[in-house]
Protein backbone atom coordinates (compact mmCIF):
# COMPACT_ATOMS: atom_id res chain seq x y z
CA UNK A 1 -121.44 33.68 2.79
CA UNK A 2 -120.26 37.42 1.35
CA UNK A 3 -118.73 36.84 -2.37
CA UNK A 4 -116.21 38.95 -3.43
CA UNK A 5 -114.16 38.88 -6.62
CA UNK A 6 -110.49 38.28 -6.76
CA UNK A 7 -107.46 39.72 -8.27
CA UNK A 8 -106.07 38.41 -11.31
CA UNK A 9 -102.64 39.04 -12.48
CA UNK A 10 -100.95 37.46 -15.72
CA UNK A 11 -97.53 36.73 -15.99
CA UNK A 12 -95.69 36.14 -19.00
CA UNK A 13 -95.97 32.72 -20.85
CA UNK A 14 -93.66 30.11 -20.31
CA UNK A 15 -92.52 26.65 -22.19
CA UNK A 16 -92.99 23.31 -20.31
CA UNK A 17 -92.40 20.23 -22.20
CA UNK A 18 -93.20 21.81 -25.48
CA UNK A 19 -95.90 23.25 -24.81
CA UNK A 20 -96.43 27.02 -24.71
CA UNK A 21 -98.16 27.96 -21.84
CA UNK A 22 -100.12 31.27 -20.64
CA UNK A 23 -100.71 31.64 -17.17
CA UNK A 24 -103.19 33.33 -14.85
CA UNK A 25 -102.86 34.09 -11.16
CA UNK A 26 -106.01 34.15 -8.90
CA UNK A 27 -105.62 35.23 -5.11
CA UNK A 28 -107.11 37.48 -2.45
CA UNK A 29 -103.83 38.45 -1.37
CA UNK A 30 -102.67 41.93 -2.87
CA UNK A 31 -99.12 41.00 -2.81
CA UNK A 32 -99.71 38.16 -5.05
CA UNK A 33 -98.71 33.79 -4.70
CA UNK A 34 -95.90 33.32 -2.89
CA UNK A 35 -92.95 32.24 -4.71
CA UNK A 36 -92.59 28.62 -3.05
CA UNK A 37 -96.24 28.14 -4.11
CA UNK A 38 -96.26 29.43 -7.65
CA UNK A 39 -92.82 27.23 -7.94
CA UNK A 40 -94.43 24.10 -6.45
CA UNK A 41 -97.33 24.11 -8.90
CA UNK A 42 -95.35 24.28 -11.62
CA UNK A 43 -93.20 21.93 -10.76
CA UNK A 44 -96.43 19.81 -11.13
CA UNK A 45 -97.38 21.63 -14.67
CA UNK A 46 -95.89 18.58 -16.84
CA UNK A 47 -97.60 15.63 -15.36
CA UNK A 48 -100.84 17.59 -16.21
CA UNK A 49 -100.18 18.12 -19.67
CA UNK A 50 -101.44 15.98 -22.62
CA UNK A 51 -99.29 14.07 -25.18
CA UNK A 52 -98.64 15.96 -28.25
CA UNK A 53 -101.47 15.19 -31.23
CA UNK A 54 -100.54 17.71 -33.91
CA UNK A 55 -102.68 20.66 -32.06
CA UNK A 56 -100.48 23.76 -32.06
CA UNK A 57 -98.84 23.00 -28.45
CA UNK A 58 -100.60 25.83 -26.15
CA UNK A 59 -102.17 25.62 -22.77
CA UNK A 60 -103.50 27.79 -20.39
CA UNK A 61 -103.13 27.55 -16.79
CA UNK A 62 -105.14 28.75 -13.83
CA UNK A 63 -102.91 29.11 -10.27
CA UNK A 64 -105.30 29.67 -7.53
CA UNK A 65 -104.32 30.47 -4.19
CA UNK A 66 -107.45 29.92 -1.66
CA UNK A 67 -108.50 32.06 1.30
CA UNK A 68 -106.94 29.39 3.29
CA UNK A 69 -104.77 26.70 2.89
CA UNK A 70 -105.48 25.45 -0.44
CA UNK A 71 -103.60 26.16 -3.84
CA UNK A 72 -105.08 24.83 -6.95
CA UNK A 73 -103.55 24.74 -10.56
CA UNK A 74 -105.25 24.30 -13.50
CA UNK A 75 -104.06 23.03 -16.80
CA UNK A 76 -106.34 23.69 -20.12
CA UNK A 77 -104.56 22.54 -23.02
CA UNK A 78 -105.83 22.62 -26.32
CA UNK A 79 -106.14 18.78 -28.89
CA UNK A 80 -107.67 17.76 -31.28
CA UNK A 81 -107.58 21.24 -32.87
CA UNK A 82 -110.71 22.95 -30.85
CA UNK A 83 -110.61 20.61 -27.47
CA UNK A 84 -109.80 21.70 -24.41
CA UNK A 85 -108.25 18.76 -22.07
CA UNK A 86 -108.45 19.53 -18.44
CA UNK A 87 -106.03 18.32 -15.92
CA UNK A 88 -105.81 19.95 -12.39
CA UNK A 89 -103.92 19.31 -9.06
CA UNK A 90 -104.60 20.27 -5.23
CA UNK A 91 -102.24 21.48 -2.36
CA UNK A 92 -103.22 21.59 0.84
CA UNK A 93 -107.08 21.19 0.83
CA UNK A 94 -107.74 17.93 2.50
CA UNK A 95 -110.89 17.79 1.50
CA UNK A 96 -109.58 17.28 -2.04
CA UNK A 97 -107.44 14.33 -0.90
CA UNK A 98 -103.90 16.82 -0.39
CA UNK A 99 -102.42 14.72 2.92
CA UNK A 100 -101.65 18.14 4.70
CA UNK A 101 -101.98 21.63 4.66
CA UNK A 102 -99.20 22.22 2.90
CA UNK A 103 -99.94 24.61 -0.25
CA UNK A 104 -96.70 23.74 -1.72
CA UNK A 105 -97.46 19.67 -1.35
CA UNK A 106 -99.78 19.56 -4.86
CA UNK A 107 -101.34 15.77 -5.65
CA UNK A 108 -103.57 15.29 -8.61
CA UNK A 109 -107.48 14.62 -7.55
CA UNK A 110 -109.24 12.34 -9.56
CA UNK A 111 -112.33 14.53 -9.52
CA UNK A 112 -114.42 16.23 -12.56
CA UNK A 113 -114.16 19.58 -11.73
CA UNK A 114 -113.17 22.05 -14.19
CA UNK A 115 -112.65 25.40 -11.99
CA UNK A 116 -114.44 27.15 -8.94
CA UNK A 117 -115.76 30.74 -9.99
CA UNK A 118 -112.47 32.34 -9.65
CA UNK A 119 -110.97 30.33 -11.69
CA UNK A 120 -113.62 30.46 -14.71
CA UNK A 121 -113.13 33.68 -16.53
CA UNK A 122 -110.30 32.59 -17.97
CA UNK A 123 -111.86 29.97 -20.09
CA UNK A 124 -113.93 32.26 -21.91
CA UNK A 125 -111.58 34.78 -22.90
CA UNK A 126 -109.14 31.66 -24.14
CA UNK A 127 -111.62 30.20 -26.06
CA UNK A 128 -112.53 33.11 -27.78
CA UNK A 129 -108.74 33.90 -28.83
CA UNK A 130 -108.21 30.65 -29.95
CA UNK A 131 -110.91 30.88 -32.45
CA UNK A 132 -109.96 34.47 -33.10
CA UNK A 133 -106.30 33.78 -33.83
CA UNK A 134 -106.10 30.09 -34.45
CA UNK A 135 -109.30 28.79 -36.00
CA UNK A 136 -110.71 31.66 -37.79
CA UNK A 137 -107.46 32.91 -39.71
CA UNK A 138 -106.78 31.12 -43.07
CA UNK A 139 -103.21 30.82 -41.62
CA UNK A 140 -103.10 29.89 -37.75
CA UNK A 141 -101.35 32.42 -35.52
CA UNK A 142 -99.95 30.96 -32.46
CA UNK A 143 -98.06 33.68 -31.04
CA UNK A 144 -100.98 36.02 -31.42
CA UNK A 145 -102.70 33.94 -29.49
CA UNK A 146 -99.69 33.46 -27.00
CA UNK A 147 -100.09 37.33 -26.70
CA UNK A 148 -104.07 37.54 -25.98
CA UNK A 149 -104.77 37.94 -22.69
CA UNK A 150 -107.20 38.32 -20.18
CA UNK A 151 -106.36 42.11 -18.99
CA UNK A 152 -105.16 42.00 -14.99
CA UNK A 153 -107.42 43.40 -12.64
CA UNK A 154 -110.27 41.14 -10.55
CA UNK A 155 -111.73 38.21 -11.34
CA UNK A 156 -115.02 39.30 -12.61
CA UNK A 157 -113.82 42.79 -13.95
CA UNK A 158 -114.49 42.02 -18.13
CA UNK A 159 -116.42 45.08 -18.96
């Protein structure tokens, strides 16, 4: 199987159910997730989010769109001050338990998987800014953390 990296793109944060949430778009597709997609998994965003615990309310999600019919978002919220909770959901990949094919028909897998490798650069980047701008800092900075990003280009471009 030929591996190729995929584009990222980052669109600007969003609120969902008090949390504050950056967001990361991972496709093959040049023109981007289509809109019913992107809309569907957010839809979903709230049942994947954790109960407040005094934790800064930020997350940082993952929307995948798969070289076929699968669409995959993933939620990575941070509790208990330097956890990150995971909590994903699945359209149209019946292998993944979605009943169809439908990318815009998202279910929430009970499995234990954190990301595929498209979805993983993310993570590192995040964690990194929230130390830089939320643990490190004698006063905690949300919105400059809100404001680090992963720069757009492919997947595995972090030179």
């Amino acid at each position: 199987m030929a591996f190729s990296e995929k584009l990222l793109t980052v669109p600007p944060p969003i609120e969902v159910a008090g949390r504050r949430i950056k967001r990361y778009h991972v496709t093959a597709d040049p023109t981007g997730i289509a809109p019913e997609v992107e809309q569907a998994a957010y839809a979903m965003l709230p049942k994947l989010l954790p109960e407040p615990d005094g934790t800064p309310p930020a997350t940082f999600v993952v929307l995948h769109r798969g070289g076929d019919d699968g669409a995959y978002l993933n939620a990575y919220s941070w509790v208990w001050d330097n956890v990150l909770h995971f909590r994903g959901a699945s359209a149209g990949q019946p292998v993944l338990g979605c009943p169809d094919r439908d990318p815009t028909h998202f279910i929430t897998p009970d499995l234990p998987w954190i990301g595929c490798v498209w979805e993983l650069p993310p993570i590192l980047h995040e964690r990194d800014a929230w130390v830089r701008h939320m643990l490190a800092p004698d006063v905690p900075d949300l919105d400059a953390y809100l404001a680090d990003s992963l720069p757009e280009g492919t997947t595995g471009d972090r030179s």
